[in-house]
C-alpha atoms as a PDB file:
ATOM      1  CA  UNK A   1     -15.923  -5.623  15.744  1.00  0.00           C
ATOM      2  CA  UNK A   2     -13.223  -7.168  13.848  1.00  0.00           C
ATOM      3  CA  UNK A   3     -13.332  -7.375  10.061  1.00  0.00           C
ATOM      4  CA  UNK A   4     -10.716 -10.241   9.874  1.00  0.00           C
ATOM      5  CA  UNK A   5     -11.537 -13.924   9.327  1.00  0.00           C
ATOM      6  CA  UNK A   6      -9.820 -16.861  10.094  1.00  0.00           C
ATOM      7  CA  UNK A   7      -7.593 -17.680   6.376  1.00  0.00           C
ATOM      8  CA  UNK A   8      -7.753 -21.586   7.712  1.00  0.00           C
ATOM      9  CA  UNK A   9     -11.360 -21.585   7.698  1.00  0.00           C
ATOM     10  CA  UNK A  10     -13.136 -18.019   6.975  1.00  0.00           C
ATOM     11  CA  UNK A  11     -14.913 -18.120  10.269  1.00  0.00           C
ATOM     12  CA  UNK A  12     -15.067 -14.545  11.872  1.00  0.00           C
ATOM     13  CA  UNK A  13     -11.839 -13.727  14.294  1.00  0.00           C
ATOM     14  CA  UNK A  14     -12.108 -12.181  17.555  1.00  0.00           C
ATOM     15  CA  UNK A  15      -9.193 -11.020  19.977  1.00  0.00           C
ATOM     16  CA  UNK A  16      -8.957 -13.032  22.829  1.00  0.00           C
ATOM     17  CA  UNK A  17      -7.675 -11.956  26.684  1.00  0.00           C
ATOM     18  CA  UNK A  18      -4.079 -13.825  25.957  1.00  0.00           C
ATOM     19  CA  UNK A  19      -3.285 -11.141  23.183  1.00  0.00           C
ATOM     20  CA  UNK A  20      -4.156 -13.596  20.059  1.00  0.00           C
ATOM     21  CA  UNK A  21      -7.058 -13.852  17.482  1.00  0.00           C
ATOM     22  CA  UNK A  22      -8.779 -17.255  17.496  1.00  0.00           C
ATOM     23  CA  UNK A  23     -12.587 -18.407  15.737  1.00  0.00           C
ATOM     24  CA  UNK A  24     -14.600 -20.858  16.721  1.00  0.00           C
ATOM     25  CA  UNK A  25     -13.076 -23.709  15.351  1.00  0.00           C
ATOM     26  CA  UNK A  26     -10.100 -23.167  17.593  1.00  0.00           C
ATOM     27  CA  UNK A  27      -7.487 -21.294  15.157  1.00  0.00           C
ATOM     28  CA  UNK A  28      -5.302 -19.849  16.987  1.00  0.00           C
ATOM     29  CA  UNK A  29      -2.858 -16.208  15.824  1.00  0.00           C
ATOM     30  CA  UNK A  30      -0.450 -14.767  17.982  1.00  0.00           C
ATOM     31  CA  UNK A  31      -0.244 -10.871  18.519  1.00  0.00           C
ATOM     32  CA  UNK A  32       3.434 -10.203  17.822  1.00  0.00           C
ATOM     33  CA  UNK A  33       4.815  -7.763  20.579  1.00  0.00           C
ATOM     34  CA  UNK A  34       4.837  -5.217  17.760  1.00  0.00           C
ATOM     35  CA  UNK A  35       0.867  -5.000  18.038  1.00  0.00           C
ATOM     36  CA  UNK A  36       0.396  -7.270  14.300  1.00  0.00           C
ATOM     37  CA  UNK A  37      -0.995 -10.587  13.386  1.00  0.00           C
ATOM     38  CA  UNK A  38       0.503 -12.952  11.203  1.00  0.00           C
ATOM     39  CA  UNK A  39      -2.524 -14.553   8.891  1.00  0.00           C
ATOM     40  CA  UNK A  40      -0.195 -15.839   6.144  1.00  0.00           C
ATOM     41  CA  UNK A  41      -0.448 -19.342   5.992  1.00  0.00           C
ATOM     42  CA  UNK A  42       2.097 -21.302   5.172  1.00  0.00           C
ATOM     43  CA  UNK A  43       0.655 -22.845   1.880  1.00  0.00           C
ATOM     44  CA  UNK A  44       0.369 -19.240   0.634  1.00  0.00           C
ATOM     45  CA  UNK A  45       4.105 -18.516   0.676  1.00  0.00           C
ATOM     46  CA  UNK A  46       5.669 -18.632  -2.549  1.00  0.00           C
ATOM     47  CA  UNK A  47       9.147 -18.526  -0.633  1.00  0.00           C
ATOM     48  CA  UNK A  48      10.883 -18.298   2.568  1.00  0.00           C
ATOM     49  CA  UNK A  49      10.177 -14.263   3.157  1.00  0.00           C
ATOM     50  CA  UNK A  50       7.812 -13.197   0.094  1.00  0.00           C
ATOM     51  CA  UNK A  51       7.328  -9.366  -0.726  1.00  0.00           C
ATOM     52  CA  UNK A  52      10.089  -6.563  -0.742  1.00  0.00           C
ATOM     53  CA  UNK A  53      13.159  -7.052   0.726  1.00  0.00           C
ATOM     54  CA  UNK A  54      14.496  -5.724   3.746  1.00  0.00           C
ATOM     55  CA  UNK A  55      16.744  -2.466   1.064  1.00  0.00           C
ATOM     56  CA  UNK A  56      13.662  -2.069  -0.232  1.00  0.00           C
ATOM     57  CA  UNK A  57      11.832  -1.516   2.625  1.00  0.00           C
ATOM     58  CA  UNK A  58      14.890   0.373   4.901  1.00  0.00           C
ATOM     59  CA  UNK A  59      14.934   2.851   2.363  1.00  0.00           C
ATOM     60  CA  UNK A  60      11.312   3.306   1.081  1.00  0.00           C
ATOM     61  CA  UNK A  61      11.049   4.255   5.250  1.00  0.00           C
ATOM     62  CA  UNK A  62      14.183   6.313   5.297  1.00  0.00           C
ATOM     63  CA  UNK A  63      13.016   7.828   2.456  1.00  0.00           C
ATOM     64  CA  UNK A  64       9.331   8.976   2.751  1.00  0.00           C
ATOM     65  CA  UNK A  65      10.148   9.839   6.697  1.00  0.00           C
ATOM     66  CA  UNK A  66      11.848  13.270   4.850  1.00  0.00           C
ATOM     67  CA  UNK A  67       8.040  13.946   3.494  1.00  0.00           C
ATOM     68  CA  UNK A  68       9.019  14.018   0.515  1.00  0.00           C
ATOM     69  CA  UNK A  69       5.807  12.386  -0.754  1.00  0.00           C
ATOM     70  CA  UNK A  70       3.972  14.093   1.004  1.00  0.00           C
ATOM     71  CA  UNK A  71       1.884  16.053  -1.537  1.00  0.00           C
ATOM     72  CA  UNK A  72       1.125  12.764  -2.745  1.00  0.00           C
ATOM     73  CA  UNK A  73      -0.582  11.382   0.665  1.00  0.00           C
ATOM     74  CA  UNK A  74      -2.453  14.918   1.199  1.00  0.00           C
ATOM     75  CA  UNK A  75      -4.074  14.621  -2.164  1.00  0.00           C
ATOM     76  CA  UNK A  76      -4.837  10.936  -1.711  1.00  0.00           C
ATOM     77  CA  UNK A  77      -6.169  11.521   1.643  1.00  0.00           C
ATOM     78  CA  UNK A  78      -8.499  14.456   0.668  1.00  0.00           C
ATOM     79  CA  UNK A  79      -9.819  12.190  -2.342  1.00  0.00           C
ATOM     80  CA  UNK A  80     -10.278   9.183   0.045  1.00  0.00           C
ATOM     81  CA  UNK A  81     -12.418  11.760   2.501  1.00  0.00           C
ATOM     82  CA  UNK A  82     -14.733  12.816  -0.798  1.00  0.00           C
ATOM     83  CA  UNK A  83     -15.672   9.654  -1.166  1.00  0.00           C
ATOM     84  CA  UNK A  84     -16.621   9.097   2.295  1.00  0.00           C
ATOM     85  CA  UNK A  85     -18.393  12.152   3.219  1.00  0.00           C
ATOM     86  CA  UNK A  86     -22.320  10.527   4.053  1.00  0.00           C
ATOM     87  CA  UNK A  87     -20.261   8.364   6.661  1.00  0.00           C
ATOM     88  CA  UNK A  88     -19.576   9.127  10.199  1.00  0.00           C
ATOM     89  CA  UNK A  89     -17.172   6.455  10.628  1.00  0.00           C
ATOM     90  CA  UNK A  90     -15.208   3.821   7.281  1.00  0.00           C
ATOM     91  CA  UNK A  91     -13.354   1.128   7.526  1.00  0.00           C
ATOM     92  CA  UNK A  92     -10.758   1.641   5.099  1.00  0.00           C
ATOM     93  CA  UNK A  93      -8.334  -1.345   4.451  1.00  0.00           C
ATOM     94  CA  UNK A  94      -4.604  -0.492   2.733  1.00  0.00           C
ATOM     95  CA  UNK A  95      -3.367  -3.010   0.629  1.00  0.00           C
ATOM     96  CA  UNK A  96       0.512  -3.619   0.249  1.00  0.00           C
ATOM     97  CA  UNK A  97       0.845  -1.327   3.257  1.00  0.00           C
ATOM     98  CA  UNK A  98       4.984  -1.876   3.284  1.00  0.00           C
ATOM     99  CA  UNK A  99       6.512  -0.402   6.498  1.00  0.00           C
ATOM    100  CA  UNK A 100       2.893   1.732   6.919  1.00  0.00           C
ATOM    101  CA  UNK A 101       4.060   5.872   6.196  1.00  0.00           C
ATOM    102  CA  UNK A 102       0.838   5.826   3.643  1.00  0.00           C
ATOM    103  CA  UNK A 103      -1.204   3.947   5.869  1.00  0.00           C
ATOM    104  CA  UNK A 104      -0.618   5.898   9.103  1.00  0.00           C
ATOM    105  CA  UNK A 105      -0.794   9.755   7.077  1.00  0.00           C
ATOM    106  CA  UNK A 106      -4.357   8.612   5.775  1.00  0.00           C
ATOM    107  CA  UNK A 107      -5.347   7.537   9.140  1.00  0.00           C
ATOM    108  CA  UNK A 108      -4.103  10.657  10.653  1.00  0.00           C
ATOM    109  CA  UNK A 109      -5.910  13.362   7.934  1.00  0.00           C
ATOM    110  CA  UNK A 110      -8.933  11.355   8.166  1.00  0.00           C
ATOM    111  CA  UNK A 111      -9.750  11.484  12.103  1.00  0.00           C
ATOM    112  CA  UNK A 112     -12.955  13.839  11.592  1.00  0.00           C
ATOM    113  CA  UNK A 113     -14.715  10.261  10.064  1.00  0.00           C
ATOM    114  CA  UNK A 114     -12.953   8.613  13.052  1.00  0.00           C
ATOM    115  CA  UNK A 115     -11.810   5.577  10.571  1.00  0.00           C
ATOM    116  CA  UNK A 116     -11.024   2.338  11.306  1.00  0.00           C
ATOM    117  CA  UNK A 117      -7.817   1.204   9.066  1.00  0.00           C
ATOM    118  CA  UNK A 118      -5.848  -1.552   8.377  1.00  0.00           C
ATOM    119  CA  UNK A 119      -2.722  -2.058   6.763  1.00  0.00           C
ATOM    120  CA  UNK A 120      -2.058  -5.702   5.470  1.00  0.00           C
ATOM    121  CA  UNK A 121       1.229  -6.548   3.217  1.00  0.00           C
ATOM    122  CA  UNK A 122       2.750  -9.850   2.380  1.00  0.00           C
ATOM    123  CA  UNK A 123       6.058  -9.065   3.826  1.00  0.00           C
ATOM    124  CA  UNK A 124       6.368  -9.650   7.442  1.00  0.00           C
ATOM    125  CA  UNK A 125       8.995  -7.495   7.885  1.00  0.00           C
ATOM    126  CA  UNK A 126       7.523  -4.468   6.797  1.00  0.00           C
ATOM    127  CA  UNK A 127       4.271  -5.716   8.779  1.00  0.00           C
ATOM    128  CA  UNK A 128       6.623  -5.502  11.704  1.00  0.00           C
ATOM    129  CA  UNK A 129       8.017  -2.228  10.948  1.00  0.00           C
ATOM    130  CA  UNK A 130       4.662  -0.599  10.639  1.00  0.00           C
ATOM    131  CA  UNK A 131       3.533  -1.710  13.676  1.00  0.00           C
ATOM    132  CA  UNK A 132       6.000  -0.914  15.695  1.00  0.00           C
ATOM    133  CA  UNK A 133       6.416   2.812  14.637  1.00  0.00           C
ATOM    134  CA  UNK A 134       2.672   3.517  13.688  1.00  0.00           C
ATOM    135  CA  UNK A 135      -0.273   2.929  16.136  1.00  0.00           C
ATOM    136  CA  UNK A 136      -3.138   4.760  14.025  1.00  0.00           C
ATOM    137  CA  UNK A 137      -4.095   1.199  12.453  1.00  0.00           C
ATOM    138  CA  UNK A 138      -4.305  -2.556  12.735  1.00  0.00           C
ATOM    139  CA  UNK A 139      -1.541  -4.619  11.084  1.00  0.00           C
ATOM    140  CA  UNK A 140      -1.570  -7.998   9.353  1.00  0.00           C
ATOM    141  CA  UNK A 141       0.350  -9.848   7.590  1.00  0.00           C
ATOM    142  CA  UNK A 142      -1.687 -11.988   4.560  1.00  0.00           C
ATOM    143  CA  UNK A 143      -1.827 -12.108   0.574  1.00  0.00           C
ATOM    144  CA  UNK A 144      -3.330  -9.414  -1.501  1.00  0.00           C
ATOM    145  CA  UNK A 145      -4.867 -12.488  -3.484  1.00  0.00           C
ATOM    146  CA  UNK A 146      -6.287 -14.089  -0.325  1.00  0.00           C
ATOM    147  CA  UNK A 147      -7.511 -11.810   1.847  1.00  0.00           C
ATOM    148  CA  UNK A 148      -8.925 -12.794   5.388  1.00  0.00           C
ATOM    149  CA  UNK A 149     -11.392 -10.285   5.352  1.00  0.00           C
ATOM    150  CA  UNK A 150     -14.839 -10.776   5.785  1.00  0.00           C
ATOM    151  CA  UNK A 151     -17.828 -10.237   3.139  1.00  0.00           C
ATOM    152  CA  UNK A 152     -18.657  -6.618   2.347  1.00  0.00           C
ATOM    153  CA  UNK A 153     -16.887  -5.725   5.293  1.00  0.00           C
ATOM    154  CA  UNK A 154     -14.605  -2.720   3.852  1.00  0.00           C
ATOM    155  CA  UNK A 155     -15.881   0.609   2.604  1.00  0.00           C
ATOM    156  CA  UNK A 156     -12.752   1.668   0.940  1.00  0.00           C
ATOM    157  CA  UNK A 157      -9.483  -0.080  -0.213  1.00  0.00           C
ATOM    158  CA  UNK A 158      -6.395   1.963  -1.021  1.00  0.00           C
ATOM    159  CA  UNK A 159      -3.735   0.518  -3.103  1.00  0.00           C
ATOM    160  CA  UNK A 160      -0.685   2.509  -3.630  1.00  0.00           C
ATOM    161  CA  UNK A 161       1.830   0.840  -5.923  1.00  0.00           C
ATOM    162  CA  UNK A 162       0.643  -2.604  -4.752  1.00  0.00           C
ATOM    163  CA  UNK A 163      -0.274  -6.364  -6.298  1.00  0.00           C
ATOM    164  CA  UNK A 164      -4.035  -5.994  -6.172  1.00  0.00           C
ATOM    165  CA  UNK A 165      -6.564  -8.733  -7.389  1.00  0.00           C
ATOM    166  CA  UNK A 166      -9.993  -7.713  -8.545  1.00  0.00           C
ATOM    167  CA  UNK A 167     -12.065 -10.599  -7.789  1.00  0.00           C
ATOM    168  CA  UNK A 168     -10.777 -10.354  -3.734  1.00  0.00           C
ATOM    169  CA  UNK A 169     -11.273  -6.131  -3.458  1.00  0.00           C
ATOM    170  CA  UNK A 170     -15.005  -7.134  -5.141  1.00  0.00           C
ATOM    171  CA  UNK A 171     -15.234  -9.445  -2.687  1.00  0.00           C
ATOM    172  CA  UNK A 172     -14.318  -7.561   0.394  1.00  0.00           C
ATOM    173  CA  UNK A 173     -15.861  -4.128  -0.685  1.00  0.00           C
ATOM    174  CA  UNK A 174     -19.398  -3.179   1.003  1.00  0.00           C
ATOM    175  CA  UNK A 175     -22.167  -2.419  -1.968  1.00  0.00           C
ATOM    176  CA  UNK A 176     -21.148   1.308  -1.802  1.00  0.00           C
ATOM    177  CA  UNK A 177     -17.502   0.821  -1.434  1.00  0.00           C
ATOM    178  CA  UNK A 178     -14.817   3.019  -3.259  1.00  0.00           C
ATOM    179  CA  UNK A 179     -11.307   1.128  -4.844  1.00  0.00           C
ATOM    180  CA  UNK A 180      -8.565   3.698  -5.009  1.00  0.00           C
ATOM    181  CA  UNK A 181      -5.127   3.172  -6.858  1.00  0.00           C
ATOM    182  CA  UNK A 182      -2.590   4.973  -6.838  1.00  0.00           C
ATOM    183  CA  UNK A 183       0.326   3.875  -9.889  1.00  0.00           C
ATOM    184  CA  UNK A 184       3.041   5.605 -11.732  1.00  0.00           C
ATOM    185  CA  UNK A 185       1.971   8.725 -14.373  1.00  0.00           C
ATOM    186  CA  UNK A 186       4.116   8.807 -17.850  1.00  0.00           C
ATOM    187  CA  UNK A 187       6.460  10.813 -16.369  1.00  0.00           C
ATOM    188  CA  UNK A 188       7.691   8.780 -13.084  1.00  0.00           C
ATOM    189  CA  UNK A 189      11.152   9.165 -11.986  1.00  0.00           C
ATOM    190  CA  UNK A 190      12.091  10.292 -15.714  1.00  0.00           C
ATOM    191  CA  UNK A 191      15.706  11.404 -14.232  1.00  0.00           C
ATOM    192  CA  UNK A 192      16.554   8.349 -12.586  1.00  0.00           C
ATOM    193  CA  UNK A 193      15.663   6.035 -15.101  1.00  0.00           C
ATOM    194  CA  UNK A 194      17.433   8.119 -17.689  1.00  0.00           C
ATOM    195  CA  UNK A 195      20.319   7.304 -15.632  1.00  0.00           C
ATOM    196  CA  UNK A 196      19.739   3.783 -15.758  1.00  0.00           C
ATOM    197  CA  UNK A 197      18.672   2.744 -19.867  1.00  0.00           C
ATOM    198  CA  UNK A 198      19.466   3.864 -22.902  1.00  0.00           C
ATOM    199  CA  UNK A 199      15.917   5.566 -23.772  1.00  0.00           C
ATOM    200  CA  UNK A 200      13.299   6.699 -20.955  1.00  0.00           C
ATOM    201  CA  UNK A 201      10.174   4.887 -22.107  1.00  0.00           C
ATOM    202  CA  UNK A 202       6.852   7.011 -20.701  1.00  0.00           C
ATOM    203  CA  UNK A 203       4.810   4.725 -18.200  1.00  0.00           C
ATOM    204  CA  UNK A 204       2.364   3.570 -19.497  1.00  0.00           C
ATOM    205  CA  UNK A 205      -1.388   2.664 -18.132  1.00  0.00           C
ATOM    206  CA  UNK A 206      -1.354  -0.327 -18.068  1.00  0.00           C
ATOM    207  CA  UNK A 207      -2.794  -1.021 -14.426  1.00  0.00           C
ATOM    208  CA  UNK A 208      -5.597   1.398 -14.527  1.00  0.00           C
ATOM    209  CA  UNK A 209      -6.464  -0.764 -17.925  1.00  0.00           C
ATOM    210  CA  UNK A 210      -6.272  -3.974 -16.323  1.00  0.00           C
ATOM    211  CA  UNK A 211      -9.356  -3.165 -13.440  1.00  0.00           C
ATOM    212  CA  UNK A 212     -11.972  -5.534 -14.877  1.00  0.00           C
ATOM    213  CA  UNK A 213     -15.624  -5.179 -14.685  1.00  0.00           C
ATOM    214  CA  UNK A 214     -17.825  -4.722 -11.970  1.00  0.00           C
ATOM    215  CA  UNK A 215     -15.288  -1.988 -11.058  1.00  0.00           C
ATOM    216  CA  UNK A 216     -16.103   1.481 -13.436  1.00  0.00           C
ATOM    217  CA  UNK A 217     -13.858   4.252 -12.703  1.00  0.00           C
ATOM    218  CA  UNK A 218     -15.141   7.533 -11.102  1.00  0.00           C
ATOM    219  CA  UNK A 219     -12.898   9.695 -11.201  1.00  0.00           C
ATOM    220  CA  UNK A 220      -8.673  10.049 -12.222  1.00  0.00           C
ATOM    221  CA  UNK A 221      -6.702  12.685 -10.777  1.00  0.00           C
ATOM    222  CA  UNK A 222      -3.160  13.519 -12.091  1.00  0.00           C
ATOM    223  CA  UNK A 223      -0.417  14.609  -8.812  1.00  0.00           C
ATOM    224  CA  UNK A 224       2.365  15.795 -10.227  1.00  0.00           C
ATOM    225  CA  UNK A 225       5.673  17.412  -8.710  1.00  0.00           C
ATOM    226  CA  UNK A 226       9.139  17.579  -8.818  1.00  0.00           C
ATOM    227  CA  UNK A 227      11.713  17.140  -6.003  1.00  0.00           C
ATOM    228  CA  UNK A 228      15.214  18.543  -5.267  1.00  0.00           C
ATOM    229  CA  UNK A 229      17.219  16.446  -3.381  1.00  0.00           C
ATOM    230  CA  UNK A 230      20.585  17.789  -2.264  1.00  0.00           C
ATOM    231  CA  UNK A 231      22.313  14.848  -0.943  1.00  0.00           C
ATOM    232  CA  UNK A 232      23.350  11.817  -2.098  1.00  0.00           C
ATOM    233  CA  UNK A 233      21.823   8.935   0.935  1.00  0.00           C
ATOM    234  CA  UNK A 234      18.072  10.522  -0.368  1.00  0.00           C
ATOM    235  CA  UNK A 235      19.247   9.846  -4.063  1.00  0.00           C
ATOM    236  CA  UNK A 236      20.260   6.483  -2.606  1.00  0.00           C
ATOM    237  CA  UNK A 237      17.739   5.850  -0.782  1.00  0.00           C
ATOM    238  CA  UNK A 238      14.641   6.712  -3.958  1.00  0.00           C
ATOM    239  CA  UNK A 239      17.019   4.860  -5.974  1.00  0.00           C
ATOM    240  CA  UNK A 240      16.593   1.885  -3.740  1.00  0.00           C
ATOM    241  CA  UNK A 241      12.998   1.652  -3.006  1.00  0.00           C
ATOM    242  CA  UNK A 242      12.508   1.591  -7.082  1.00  0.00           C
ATOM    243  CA  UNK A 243      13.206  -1.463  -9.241  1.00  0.00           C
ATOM    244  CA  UNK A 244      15.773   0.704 -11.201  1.00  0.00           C
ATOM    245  CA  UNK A 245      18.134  -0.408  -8.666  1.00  0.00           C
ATOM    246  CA  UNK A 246      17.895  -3.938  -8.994  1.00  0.00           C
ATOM    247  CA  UNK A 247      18.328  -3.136 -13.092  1.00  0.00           C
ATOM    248  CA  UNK A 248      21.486  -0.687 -12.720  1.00  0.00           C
ATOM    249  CA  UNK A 249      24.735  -2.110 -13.727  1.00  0.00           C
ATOM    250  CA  UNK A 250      27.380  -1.936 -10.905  1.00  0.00           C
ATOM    251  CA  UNK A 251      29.002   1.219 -12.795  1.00  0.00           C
ATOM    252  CA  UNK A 252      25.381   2.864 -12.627  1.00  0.00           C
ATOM    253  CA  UNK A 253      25.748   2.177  -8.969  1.00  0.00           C
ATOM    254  CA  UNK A 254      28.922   3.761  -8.497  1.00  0.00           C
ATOM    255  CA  UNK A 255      27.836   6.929 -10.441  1.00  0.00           C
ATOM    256  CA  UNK A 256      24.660   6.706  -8.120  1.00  0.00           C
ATOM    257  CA  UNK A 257      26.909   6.982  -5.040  1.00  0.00           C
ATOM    258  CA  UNK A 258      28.653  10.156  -6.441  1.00  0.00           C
ATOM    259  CA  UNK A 259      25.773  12.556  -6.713  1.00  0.00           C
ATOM    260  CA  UNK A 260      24.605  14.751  -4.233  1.00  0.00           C
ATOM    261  CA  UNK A 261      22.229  16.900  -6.168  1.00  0.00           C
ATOM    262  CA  UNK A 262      19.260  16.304  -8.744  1.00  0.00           C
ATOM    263  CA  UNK A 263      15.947  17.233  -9.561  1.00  0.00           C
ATOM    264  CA  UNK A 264      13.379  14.045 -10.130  1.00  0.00           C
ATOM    265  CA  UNK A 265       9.566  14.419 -11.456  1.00  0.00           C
ATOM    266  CA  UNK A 266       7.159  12.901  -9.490  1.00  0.00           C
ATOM    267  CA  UNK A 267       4.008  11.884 -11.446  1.00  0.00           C
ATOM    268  CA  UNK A 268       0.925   9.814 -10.026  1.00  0.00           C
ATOM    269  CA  UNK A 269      -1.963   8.984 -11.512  1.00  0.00           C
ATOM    270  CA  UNK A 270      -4.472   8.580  -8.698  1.00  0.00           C
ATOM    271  CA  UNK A 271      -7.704   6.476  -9.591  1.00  0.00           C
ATOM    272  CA  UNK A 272     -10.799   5.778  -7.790  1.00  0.00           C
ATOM    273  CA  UNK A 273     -13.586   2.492  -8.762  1.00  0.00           C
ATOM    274  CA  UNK A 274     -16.827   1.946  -8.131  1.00  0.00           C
ATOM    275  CA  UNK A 275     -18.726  -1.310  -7.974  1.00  0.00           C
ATOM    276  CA  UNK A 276     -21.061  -0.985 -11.233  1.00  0.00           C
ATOM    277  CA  UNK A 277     -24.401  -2.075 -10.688  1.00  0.00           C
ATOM    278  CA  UNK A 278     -26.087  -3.639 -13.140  1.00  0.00           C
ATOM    279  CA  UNK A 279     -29.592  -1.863 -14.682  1.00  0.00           C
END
């Protein structure tokens, strides 16, 4: 059974035998030949192609396809499978799923709970991308902030550097379900963005701060590593898939396209809410 509802008018959506989605007030979504679904309306575009852009993207996939971050997903995905251990089967829902490495690896680690996942970002192009490469989950394209989810229909969201909107993962979330974030630790790309401003200014949490009530945080658990990259198109390509690039000053650039060695800390804080109930 599908979890996804029609974002025209929230009734339930069903595949139908001409590869689309429709509900029964005759909405009708196309399955792109990729294997996604487009549930973006119009009206919820705040221009022509929101989310990352296409650099972005190219690289982020260029870039975690060399595992590099791969530490990070195994710790994520053995957190994710604590939290679901009473459950023979979750439906786990990635939000801001870009071109789908994080989404497929958890999908992959978790088969012994024989998940059903989804991936949803506001970028159609990295919708697209996921798709095509990764088959381990269903794809759609929508807005974090208007999710056509059903009711109580998810038993954990992931969010891993992602928009994310309290009031829609509240929504969505079954009465058990789990919220986990993943956002930058103090110490985040310290290298590059020394390389970038004058003074490297610690990260600070201010997402983890910003999860309003009903959500209460279990648990926070620090990941923390550092890579060595040894040449220059993975420097390019971390640099790219960061918004230090879009604040480097063409010389910054240039100096960026000379190095072929450097070591860069990784540092994640990894968070996972609860819904509170109320005594």
């Amino acid at each position: 059974m599908s979890i996804l509802i029609c974002p025209h008018c929230q009734a339930p959506l069903e595949p139908t035998e001409n590869r689309s989605y429709g509900c029964e007030n005759n909405h009708q979504f196309d399955v792109a030949k990729e294997g996604y679904v487009n549930l973006l309306p119009v009206n919820q575009k705040k221009s022509k192609n929101p989310g990352d852009n296409e650099v972005m993207i190219s690289a982020r996939r260029n870039f975690l396809e060399e595992w590099h971050y791969d530490p990070l997903v195994h710790e994520v995905a053995s957190l994710i499978q604590s939290q679901l251990t009473d459950k023979t089967a979750a439906t786990i829902l990635d939000t801001g799923c870009g071109e789908g490495y994080y989404t497929h690896k958890i999908a992959e680690q978790l088969q012994s709970i024989s998940p059903q996942v989804y991936g949803t970002d506001i970028s159609k192009y990295a919708v697209r991308l996921a798709a095509k490469r990764y088959k381990s989950a269903n794809y759609f394209v929508s807005s974090v902030f208007n999710l056509p989810v059903a009711d109580h229909s998810v038993d954990l969201i992931v969010s891993i550097f992602a928009p994310f909107d309290a009031a829609e993962f509240q929504r969505v979330l079954s009465e058990e379900g789990k919220l986990v974030i993943v956002s930058p630790a103090e110490n985040h790309m310290k290298e590059i963005a020394e390389l970038v401003y004058d003074e490297f200014r610690p990260h600070e949490r201010t997402i983890l701060e910003k999860i309003p009530e009903p959500f209460a945080k279990v648990e926070t658990k620090r990941c923390s590593f550092v890579l060595d990259l040894n040449n220059n198109k993975s420097i390019l390509n971390l640099l790219k898939m960061t918004p230090y690039y879009w604040s480097a000053s063409a010389a910054q650039l240039r100096h960026f396209e000379t190095i072929e060695s450097i070591q860069v800390s990784c540092d994640f804080n990894i968070s996972i809410f609860e819904i509170a109930t109320v005594k």
